[in-house]
PDB file of N, CA and C in Angstrom:
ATOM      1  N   UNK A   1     -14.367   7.548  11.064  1.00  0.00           N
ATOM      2  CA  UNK A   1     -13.330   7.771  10.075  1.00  0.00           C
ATOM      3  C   UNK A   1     -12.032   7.153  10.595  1.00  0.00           C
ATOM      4  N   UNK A   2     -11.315   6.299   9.734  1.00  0.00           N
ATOM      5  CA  UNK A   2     -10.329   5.822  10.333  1.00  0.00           C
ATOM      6  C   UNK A   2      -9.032   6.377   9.224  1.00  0.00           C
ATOM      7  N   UNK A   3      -7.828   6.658  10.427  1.00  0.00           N
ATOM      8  CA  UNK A   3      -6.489   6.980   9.760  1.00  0.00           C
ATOM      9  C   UNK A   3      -6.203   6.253   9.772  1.00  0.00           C
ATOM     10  N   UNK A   4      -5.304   5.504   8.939  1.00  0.00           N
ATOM     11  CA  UNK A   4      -4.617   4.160   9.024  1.00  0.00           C
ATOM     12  C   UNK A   4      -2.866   4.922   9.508  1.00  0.00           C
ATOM     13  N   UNK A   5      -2.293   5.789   9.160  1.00  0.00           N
ATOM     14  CA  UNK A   5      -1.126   6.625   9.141  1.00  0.00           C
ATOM     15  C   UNK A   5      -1.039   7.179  10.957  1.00  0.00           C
ATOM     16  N   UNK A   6      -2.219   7.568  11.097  1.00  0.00           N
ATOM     17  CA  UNK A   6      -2.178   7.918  12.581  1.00  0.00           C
ATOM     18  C   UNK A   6      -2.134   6.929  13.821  1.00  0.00           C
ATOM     19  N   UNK A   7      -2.796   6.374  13.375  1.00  0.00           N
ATOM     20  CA  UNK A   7      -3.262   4.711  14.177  1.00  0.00           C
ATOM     21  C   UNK A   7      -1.879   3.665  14.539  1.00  0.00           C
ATOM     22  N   UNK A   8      -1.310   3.863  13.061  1.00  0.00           N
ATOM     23  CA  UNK A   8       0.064   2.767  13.124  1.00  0.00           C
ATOM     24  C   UNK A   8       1.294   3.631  14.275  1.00  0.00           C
ATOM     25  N   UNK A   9       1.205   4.999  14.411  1.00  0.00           N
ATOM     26  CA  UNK A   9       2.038   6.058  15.072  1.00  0.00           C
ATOM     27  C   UNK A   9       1.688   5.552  16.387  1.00  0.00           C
ATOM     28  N   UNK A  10       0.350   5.861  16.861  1.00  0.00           N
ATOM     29  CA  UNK A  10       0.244   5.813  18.426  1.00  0.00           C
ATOM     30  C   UNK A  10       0.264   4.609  18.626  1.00  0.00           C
ATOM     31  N   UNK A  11       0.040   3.320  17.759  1.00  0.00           N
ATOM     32  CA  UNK A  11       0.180   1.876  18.048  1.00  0.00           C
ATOM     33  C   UNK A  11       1.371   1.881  18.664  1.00  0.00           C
ATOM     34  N   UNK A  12       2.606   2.077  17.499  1.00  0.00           N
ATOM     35  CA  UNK A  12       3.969   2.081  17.490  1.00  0.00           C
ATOM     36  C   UNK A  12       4.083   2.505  18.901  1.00  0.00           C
ATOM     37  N   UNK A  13       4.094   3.798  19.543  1.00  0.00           N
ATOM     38  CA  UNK A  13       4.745   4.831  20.478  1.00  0.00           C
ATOM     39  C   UNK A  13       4.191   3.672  21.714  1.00  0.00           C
ATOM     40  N   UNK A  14       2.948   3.209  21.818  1.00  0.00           N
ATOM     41  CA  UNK A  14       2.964   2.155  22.699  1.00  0.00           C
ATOM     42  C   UNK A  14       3.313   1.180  22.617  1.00  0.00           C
ATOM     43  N   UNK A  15       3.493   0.525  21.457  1.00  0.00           N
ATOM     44  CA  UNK A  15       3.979  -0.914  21.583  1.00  0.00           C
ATOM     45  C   UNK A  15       5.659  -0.534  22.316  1.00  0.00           C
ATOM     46  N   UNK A  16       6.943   0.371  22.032  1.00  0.00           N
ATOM     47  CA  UNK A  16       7.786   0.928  22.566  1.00  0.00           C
ATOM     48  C   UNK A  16       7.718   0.967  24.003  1.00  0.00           C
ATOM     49  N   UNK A  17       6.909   1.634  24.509  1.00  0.00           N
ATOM     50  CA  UNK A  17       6.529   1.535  25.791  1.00  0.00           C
ATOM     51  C   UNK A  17       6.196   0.392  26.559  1.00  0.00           C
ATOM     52  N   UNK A  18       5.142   0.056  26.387  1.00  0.00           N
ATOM     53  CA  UNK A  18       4.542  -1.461  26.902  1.00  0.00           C
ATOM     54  C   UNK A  18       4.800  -2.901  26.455  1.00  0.00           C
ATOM     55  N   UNK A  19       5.542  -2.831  25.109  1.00  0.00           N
ATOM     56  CA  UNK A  19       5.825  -4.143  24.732  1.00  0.00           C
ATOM     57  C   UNK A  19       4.405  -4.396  23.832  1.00  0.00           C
ATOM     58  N   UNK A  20       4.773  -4.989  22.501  1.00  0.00           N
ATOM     59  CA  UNK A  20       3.866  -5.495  21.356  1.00  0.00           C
ATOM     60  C   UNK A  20       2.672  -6.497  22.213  1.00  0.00           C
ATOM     61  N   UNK A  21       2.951  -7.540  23.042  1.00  0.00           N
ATOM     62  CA  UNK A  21       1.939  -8.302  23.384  1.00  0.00           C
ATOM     63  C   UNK A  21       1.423  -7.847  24.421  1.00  0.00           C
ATOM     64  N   UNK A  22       1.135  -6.317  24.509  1.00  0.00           N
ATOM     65  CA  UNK A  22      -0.160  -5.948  25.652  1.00  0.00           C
ATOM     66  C   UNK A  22      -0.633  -4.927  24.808  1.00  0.00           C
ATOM     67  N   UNK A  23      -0.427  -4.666  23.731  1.00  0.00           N
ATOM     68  CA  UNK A  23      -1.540  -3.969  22.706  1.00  0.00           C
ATOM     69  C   UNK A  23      -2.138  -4.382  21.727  1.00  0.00           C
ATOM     70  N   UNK A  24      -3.426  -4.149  22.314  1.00  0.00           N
ATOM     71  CA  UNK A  24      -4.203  -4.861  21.277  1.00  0.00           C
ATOM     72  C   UNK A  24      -4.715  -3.833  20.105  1.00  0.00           C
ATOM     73  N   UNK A  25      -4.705  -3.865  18.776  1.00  0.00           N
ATOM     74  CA  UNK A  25      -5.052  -3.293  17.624  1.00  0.00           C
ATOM     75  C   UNK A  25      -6.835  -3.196  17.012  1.00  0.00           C
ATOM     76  N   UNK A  26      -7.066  -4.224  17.603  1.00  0.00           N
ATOM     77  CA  UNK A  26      -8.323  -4.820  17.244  1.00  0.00           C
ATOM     78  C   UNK A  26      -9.413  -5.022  18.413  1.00  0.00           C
ATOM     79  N   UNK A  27     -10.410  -3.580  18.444  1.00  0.00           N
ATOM     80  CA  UNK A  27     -11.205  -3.958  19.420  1.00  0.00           C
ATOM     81  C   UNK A  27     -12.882  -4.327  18.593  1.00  0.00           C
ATOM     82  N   UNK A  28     -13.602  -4.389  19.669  1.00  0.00           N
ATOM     83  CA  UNK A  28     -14.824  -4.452  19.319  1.00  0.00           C
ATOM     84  C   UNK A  28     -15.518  -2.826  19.208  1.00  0.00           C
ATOM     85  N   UNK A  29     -16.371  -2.368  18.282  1.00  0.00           N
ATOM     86  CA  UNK A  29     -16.385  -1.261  17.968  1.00  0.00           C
ATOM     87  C   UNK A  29     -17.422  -0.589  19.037  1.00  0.00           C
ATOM     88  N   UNK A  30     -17.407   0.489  19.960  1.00  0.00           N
ATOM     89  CA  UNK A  30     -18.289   0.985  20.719  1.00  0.00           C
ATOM     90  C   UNK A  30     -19.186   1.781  20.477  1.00  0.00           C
ATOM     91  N   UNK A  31     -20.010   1.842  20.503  1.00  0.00           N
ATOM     92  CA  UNK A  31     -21.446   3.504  20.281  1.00  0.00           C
ATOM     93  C   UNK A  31     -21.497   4.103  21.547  1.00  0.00           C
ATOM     94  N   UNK A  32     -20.406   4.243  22.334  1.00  0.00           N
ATOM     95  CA  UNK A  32     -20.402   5.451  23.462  1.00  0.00           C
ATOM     96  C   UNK A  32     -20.587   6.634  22.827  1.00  0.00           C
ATOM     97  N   UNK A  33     -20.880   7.088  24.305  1.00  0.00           N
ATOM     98  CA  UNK A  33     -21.323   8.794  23.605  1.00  0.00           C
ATOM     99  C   UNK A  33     -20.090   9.473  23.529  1.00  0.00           C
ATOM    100  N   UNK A  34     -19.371   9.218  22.492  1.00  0.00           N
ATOM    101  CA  UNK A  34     -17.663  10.217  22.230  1.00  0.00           C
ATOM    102  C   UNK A  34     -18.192  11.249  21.313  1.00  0.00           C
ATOM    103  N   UNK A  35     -17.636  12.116  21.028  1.00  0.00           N
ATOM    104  CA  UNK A  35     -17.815  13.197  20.146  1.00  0.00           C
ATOM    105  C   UNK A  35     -16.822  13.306  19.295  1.00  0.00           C
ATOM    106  N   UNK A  36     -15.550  12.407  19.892  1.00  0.00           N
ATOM    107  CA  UNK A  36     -14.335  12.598  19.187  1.00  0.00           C
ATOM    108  C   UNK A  36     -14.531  12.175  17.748  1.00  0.00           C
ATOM    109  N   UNK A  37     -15.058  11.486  17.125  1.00  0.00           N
ATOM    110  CA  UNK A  37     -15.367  11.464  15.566  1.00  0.00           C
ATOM    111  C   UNK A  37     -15.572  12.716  14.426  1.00  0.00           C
ATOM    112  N   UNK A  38     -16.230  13.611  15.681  1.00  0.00           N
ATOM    113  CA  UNK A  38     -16.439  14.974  14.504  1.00  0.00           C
ATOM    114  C   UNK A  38     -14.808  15.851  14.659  1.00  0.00           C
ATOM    115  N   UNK A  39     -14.222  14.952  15.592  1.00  0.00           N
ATOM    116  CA  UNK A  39     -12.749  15.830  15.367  1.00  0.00           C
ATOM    117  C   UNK A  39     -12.177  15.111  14.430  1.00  0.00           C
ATOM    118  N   UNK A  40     -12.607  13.701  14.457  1.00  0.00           N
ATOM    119  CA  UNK A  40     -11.322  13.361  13.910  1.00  0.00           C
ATOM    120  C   UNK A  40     -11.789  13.579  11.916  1.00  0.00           C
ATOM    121  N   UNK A  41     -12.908  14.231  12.062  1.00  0.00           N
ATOM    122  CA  UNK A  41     -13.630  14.698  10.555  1.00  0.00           C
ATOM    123  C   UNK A  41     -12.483  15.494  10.341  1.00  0.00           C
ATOM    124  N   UNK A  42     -11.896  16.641  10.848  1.00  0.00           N
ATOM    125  CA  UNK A  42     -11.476  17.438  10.800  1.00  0.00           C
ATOM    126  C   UNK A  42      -9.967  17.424  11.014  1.00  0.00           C
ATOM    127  N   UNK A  43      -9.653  16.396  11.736  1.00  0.00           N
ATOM    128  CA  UNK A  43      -8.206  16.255  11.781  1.00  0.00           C
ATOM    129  C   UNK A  43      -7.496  15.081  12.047  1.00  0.00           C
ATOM    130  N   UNK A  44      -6.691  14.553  10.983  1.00  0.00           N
ATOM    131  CA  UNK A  44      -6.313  13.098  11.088  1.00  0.00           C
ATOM    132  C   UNK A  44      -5.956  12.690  12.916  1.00  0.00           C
ATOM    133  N   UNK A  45      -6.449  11.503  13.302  1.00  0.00           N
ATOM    134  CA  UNK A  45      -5.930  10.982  14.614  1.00  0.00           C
ATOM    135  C   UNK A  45      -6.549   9.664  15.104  1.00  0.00           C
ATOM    136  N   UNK A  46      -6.009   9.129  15.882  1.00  0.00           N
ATOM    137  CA  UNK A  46      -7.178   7.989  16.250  1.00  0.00           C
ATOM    138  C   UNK A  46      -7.761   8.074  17.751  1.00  0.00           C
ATOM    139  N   UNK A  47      -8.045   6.959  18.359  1.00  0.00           N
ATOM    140  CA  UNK A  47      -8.835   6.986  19.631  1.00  0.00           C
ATOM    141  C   UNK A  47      -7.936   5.944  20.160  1.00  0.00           C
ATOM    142  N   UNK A  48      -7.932   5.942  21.090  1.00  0.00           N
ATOM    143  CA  UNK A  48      -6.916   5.005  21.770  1.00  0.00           C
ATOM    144  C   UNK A  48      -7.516   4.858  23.487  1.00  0.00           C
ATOM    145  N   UNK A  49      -7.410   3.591  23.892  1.00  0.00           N
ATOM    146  CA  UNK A  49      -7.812   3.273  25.122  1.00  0.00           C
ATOM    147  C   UNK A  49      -7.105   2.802  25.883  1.00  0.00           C
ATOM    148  N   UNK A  50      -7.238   3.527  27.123  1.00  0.00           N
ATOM    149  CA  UNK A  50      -5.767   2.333  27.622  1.00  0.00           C
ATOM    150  C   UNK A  50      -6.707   1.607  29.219  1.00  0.00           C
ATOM    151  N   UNK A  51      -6.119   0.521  29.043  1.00  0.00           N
ATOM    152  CA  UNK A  51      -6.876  -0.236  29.839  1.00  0.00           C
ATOM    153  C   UNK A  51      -6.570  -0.060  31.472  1.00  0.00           C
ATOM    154  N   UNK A  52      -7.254  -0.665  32.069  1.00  0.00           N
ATOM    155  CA  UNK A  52      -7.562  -0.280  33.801  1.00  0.00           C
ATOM    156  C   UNK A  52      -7.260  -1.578  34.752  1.00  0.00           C
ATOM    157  N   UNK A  53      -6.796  -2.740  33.531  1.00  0.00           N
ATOM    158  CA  UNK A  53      -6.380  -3.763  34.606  1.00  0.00           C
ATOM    159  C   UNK A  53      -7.508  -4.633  34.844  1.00  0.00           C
ATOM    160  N   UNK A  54      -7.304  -5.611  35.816  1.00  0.00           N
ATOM    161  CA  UNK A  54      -8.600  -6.429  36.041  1.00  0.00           C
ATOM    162  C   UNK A  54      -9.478  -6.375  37.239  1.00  0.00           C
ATOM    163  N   UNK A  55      -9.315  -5.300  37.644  1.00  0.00           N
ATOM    164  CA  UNK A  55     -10.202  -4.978  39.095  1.00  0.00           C
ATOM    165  C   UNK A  55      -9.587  -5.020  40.011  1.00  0.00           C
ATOM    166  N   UNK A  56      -8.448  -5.549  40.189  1.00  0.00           N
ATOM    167  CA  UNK A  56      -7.866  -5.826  41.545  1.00  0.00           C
ATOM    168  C   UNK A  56      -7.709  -4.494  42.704  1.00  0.00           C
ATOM    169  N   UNK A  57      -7.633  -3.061  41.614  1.00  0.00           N
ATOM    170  CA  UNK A  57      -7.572  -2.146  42.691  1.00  0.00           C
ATOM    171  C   UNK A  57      -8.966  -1.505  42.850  1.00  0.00           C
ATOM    172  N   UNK A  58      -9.811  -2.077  42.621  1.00  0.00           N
ATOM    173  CA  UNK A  58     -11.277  -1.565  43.416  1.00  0.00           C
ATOM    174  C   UNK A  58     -11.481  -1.804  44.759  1.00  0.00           C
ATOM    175  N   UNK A  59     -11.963  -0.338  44.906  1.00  0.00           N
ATOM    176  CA  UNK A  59     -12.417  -0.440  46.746  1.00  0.00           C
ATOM    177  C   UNK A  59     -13.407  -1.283  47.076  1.00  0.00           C
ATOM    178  N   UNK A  60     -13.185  -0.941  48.681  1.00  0.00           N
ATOM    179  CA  UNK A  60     -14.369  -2.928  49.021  1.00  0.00           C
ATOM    180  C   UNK A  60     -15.513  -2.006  48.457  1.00  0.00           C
ATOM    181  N   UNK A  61     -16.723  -3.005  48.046  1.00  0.00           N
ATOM    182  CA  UNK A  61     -18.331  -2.517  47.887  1.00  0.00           C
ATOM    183  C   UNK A  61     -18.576  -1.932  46.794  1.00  0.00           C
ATOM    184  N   UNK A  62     -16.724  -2.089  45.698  1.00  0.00           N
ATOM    185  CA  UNK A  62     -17.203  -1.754  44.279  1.00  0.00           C
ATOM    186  C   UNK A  62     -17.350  -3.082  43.674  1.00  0.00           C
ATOM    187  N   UNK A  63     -17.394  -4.228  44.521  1.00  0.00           N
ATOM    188  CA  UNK A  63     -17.612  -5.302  43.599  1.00  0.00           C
ATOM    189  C   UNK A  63     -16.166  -6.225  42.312  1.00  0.00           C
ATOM    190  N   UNK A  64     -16.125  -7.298  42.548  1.00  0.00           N
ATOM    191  CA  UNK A  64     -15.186  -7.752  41.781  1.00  0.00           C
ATOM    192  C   UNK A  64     -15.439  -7.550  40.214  1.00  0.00           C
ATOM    193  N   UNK A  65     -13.771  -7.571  39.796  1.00  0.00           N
ATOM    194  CA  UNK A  65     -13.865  -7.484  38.214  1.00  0.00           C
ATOM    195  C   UNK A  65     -13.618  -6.164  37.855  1.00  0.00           C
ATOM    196  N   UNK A  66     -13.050  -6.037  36.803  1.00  0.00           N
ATOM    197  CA  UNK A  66     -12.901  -4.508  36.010  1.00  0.00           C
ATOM    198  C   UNK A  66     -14.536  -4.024  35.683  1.00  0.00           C
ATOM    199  N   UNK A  67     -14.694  -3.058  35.455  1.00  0.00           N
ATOM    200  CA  UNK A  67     -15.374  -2.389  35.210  1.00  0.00           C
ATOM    201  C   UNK A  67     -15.530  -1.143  33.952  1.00  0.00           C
ATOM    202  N   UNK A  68     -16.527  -0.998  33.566  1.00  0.00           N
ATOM    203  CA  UNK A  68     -16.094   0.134  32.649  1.00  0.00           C
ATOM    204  C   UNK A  68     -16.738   1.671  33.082  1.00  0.00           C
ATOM    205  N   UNK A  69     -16.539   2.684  32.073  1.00  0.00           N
ATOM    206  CA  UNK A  69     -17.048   3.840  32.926  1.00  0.00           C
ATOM    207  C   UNK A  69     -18.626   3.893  32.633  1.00  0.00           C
ATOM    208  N   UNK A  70     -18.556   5.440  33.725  1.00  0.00           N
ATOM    209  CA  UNK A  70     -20.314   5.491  33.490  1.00  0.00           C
ATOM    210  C   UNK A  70     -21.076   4.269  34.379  1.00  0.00           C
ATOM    211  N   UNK A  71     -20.654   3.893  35.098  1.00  0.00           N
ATOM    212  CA  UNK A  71     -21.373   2.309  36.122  1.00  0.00           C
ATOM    213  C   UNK A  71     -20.938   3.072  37.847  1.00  0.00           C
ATOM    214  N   UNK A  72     -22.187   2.903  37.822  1.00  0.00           N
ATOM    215  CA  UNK A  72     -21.890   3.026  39.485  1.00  0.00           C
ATOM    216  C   UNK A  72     -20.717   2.336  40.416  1.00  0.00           C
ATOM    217  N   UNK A  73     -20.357   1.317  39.556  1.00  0.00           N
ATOM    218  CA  UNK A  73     -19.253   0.605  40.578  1.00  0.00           C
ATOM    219  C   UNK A  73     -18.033   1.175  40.320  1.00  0.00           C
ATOM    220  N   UNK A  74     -17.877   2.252  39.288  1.00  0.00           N
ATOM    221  CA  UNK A  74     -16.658   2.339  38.611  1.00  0.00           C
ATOM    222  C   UNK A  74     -15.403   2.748  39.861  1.00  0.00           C
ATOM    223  N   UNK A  75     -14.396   2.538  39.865  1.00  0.00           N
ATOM    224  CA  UNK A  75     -13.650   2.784  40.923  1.00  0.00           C
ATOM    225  C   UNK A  75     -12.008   3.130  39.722  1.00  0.00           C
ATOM    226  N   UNK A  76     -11.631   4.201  39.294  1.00  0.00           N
ATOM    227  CA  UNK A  76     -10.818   4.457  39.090  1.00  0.00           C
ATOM    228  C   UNK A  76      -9.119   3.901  39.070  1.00  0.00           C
ATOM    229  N   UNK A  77      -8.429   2.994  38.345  1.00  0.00           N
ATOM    230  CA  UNK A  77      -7.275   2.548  38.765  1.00  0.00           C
ATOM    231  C   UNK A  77      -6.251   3.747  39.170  1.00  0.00           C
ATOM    232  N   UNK A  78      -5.899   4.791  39.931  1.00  0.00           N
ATOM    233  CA  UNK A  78      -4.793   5.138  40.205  1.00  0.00           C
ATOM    234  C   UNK A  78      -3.306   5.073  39.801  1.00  0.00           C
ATOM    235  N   UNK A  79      -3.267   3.532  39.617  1.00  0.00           N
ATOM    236  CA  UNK A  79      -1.817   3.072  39.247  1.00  0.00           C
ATOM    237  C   UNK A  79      -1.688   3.538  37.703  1.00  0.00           C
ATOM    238  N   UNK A  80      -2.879   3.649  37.340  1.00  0.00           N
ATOM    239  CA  UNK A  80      -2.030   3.840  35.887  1.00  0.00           C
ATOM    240  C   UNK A  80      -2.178   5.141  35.071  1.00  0.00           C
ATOM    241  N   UNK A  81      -2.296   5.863  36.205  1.00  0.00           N
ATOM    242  CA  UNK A  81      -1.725   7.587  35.831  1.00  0.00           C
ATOM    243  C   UNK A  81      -0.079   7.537  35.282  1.00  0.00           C
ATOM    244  N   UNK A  82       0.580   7.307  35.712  1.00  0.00           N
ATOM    245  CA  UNK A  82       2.031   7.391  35.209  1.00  0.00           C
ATOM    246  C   UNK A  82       2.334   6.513  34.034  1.00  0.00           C
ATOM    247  N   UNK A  83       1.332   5.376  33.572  1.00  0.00           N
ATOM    248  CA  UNK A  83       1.802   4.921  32.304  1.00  0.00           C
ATOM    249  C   UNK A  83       0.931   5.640  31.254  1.00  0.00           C
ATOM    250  N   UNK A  84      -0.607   6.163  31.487  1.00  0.00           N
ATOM    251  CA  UNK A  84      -1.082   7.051  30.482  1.00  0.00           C
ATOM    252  C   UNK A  84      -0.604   8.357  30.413  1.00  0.00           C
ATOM    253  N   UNK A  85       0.243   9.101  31.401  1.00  0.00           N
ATOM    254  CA  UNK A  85       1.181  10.038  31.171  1.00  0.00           C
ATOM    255  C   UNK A  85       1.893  10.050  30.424  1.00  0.00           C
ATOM    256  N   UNK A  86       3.246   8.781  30.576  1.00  0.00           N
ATOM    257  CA  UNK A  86       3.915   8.866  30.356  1.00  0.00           C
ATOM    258  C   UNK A  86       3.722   8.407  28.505  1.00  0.00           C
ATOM    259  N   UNK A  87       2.341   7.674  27.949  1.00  0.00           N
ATOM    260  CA  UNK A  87       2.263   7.725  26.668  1.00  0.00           C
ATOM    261  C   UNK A  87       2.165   8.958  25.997  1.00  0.00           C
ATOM    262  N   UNK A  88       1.309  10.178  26.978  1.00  0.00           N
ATOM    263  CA  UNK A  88       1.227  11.093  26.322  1.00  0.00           C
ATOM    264  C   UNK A  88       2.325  11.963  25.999  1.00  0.00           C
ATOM    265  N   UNK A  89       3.307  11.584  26.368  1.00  0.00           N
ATOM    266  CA  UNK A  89       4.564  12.458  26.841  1.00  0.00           C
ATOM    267  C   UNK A  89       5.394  12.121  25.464  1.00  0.00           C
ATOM    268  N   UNK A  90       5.832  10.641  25.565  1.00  0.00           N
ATOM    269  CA  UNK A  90       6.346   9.825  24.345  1.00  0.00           C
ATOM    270  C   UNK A  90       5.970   9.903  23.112  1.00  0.00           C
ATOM    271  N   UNK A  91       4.287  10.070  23.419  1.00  0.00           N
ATOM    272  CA  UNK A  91       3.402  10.229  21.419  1.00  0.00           C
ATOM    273  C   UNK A  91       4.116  11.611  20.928  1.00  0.00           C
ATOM    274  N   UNK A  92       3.778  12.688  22.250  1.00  0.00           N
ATOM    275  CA  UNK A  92       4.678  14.296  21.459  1.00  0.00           C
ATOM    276  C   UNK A  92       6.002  14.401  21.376  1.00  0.00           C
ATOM    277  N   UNK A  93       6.877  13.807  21.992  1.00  0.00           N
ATOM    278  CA  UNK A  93       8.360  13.758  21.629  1.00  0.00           C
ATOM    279  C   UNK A  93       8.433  13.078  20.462  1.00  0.00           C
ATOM    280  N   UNK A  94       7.809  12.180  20.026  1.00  0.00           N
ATOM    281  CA  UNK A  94       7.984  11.094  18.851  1.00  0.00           C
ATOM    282  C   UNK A  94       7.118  12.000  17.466  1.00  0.00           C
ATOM    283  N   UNK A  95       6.164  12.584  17.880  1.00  0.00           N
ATOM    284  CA  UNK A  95       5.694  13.612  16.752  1.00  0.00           C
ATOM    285  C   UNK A  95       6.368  14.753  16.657  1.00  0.00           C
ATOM    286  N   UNK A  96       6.822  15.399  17.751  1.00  0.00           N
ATOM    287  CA  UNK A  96       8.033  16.448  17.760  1.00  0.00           C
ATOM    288  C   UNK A  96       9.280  16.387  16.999  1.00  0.00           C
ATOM    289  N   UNK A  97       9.580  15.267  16.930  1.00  0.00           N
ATOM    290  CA  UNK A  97      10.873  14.900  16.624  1.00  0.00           C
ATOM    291  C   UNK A  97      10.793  14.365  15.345  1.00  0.00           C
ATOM    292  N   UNK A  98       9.173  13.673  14.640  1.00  0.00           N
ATOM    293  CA  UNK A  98       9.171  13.639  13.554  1.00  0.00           C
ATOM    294  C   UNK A  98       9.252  14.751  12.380  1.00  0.00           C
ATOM    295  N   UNK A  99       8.074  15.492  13.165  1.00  0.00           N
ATOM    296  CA  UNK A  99       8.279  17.506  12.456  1.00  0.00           C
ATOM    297  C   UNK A  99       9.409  18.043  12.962  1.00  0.00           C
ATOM    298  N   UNK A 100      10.259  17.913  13.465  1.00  0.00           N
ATOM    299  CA  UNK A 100      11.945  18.345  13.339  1.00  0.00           C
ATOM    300  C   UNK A 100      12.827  17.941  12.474  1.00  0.00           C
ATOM    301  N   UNK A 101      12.411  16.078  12.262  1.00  0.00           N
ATOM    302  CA  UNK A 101      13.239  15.091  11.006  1.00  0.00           C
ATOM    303  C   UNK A 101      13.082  16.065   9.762  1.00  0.00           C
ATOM    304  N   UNK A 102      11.487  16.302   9.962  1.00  0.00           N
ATOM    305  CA  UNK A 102      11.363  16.635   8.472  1.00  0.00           C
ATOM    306  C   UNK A 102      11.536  18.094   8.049  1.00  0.00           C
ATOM    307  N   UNK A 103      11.300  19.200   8.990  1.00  0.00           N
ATOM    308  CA  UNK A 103      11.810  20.310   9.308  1.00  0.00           C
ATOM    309  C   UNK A 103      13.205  20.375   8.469  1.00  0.00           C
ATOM    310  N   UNK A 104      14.607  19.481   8.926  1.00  0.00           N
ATOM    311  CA  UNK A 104      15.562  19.693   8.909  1.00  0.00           C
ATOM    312  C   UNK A 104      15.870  19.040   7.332  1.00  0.00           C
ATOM    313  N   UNK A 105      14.957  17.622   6.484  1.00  0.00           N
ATOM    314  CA  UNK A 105      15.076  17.491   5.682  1.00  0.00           C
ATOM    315  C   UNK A 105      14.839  18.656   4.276  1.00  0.00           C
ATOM    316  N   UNK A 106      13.624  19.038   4.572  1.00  0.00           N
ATOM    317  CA  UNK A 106      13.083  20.524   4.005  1.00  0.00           C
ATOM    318  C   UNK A 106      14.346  21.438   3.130  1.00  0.00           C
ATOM    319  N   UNK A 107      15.019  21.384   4.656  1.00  0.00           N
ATOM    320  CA  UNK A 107      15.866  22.590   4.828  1.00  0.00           C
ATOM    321  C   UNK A 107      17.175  22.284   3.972  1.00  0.00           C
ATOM    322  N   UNK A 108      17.741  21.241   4.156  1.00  0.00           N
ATOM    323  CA  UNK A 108      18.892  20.578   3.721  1.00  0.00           C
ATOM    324  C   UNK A 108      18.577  20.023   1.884  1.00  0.00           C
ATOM    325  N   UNK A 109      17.143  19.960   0.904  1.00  0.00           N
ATOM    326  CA  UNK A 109      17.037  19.767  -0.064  1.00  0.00           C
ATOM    327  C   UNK A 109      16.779  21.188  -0.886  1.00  0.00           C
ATOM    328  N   UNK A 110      16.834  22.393   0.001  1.00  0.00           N
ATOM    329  CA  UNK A 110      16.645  23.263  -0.371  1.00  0.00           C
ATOM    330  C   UNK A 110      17.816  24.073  -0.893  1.00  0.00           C
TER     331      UNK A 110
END
């Protein structure tokens, strides 16, 4: 199920963050085992991935190249705890602050 309304939000809140030409909109579609679809039955949102870089911080004997999960070689990037933080941080201030906009519009047509 796709939101188009939700999708353009968390696009936005990263493109802000990271700059328009390191997000990509358009992936190739996956059949991992997510479950997140029967949520998003239930509640508008999208899926969002944030990428791991190109391998450079894999330990020796995980082998060159990025990797994806679920692979024995997988070796975790570290470095980019503080930028998937810090999206999650930005998406709720920016939705916070949207249900406050409108909170306060509510209030003021009333």
């Amino acid at each position: 199920m796709i939101h188009p309304a939700e999708t353009a939000f968390a696009v936005e809140v990263m493109r802000d963050l990271v700059g328009a030409d390191r997000v990509l909109t358009q992936i190739v579609p996956s059949m991992g085992a997510e479950d997140f679809a029967y949520m998003l039955e239930e509640v508008p949102g999208c899926y969002a991935w944030l990428g791991a870089g190109d391998g450079g911080h894999r330990a020796e004997g995980h082998g060159a190249g990025p990797c994806m999960l679920h692979n024995d070689s997988y070796d975790f990037n570290d470095d980019i705890i503080p930028l998937g933080a810090t999206y999650w941080v930005k998406l709720a201030e920016r939705w916070l602050g949207a249900q406050d906009a409108e909170a306060g519009d509510a209030r003021s047509t009333s």
